[in-house]
C-alpha atoms as a PDB file:
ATOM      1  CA  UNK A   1     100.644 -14.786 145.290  1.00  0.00           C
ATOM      2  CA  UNK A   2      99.641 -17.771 142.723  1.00  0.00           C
ATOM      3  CA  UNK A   3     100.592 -18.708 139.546  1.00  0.00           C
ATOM      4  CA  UNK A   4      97.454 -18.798 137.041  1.00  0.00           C
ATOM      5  CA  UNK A   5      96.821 -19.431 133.674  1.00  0.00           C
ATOM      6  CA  UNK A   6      94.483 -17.225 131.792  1.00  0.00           C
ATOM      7  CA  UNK A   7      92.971 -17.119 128.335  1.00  0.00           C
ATOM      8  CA  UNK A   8      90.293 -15.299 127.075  1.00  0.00           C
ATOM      9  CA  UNK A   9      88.423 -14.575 123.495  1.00  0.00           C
ATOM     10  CA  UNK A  10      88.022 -11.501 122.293  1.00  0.00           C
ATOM     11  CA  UNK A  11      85.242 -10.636 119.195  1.00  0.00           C
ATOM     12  CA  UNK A  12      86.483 -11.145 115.584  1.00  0.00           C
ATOM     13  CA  UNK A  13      84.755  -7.790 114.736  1.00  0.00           C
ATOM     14  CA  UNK A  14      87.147  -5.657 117.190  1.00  0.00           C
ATOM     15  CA  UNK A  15      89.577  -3.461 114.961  1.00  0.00           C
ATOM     16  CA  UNK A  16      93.088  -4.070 115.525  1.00  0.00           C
ATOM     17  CA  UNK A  17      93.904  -1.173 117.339  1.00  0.00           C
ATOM     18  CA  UNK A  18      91.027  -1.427 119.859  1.00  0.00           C
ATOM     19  CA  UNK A  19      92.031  -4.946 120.667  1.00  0.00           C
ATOM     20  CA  UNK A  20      95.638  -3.746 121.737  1.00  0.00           C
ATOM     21  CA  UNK A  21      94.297  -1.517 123.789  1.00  0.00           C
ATOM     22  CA  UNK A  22      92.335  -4.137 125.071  1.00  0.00           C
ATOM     23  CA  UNK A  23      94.732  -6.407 125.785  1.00  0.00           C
ATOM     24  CA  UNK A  24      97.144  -3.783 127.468  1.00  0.00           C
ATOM     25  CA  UNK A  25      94.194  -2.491 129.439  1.00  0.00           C
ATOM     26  CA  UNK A  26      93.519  -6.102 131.083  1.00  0.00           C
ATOM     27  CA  UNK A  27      97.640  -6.599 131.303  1.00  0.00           C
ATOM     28  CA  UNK A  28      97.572  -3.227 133.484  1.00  0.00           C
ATOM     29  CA  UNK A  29      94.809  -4.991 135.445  1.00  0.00           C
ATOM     30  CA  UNK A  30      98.006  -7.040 136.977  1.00  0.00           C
ATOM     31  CA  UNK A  31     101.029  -4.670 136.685  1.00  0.00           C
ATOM     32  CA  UNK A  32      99.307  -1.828 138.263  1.00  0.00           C
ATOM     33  CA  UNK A  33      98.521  -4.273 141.601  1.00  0.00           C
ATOM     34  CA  UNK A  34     102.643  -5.039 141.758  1.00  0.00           C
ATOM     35  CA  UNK A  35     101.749  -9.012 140.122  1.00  0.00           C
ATOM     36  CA  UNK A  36     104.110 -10.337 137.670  1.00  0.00           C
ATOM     37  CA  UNK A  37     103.189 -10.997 133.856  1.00  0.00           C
ATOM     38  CA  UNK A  38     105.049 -14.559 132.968  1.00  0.00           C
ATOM     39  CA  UNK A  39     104.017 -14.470 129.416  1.00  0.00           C
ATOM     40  CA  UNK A  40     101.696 -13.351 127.176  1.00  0.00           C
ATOM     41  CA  UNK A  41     100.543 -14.992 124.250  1.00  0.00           C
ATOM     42  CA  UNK A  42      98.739 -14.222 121.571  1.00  0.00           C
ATOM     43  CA  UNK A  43      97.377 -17.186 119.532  1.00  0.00           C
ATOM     44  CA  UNK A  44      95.399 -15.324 117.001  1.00  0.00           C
ATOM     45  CA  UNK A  45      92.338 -15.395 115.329  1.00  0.00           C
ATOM     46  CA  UNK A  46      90.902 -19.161 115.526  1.00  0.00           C
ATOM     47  CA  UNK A  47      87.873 -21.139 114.640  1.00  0.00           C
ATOM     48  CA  UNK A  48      85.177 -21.311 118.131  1.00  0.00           C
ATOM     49  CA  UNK A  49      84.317 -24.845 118.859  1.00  0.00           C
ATOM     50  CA  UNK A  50      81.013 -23.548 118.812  1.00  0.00           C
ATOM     51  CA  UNK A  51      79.046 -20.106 118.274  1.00  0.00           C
ATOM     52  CA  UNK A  52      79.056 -17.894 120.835  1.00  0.00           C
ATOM     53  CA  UNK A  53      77.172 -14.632 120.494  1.00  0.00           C
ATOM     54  CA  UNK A  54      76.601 -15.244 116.627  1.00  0.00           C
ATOM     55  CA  UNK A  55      80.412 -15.679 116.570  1.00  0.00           C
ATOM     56  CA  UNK A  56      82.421 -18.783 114.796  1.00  0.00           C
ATOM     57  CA  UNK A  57      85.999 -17.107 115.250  1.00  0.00           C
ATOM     58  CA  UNK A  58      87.596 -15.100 117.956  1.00  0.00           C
ATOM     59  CA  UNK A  59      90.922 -13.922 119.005  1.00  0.00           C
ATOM     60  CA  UNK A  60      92.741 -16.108 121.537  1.00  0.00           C
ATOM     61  CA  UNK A  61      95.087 -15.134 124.231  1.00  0.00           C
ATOM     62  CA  UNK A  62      96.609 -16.543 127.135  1.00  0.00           C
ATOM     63  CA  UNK A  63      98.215 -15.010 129.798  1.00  0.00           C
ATOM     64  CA  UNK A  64     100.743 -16.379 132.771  1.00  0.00           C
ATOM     65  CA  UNK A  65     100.652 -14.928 135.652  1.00  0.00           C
ATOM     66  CA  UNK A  66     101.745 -14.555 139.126  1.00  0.00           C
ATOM     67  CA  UNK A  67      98.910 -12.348 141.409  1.00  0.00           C
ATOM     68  CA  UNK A  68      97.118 -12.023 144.310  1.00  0.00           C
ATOM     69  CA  UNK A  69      93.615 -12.920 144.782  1.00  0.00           C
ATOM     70  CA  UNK A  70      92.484  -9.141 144.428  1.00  0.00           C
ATOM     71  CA  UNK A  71      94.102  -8.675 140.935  1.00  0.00           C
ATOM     72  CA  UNK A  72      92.618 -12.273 139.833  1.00  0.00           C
ATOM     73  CA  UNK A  73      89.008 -11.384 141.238  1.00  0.00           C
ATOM     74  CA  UNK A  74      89.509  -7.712 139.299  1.00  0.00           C
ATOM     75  CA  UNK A  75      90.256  -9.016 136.217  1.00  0.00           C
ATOM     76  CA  UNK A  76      88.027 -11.607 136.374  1.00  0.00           C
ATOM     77  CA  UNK A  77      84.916  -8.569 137.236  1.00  0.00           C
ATOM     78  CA  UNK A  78      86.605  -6.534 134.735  1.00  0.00           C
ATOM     79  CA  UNK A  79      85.972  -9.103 131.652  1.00  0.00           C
ATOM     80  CA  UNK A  80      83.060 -10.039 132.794  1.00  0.00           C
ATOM     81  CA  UNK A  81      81.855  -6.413 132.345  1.00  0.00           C
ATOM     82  CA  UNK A  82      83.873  -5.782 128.769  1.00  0.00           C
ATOM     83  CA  UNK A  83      81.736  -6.193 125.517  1.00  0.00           C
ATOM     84  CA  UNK A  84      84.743  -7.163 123.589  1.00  0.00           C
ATOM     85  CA  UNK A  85      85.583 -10.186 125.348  1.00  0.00           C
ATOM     86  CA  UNK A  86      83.252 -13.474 124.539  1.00  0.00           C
ATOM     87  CA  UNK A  87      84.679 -15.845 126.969  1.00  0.00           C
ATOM     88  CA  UNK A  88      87.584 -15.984 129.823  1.00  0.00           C
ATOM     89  CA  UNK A  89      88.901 -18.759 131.445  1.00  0.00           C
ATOM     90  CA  UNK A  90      91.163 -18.655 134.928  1.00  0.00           C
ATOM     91  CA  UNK A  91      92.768 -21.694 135.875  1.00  0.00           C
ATOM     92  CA  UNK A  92      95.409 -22.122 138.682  1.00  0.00           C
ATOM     93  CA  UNK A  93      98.506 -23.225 137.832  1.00  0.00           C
ATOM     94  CA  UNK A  94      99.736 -25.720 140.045  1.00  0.00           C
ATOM     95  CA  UNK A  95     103.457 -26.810 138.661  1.00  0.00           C
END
């Protein structure tokens, strides 16, 4: 198991609701495989550096985590497939 670092944007135009779900349905993408959730933070809605898919604002958040290299490569397939989510980024941690 590694620690990793992981944000990811999801659309402005999601409705509250459907973005919790969201976010607990990629969160279960880790619990369910026995990996341990450090933190999860939710910066908000924030300005894009630049467009992406017509968007100029998204809602950030980052997650820490300690997983396994089948839950990382999971989520990672999983948000690629999702709609909702604009961009992802997985970095590992190594402190």
């Amino acid at each position: 198991m590694r620690k990793y670092e992981i944000m990811y944007i999801i659309r402005p135009t999601v409705l509250e609701e459907d973005r919790k779900n969201l976010i607990a349905e990629l969160n279960n993408i880790f619990t369910s495989r026995n990996c341990e959730i450090v933190k999860v933070d939710e910066w908000g809605m924030k300005d894009l550096a630049y467009e992406i898919d017509k968007h100029r604002k998204g809602y950030y958040v980052v997650l820490d985590v300690v997983a396994s290299d089948e839950a990382r490569n999971e989520f990672d397939r999983v948000v690629k497939i999702k709609e909702d989510t604009i961009r992802h980024l997985i970095l590992r941690d190594v402190r």
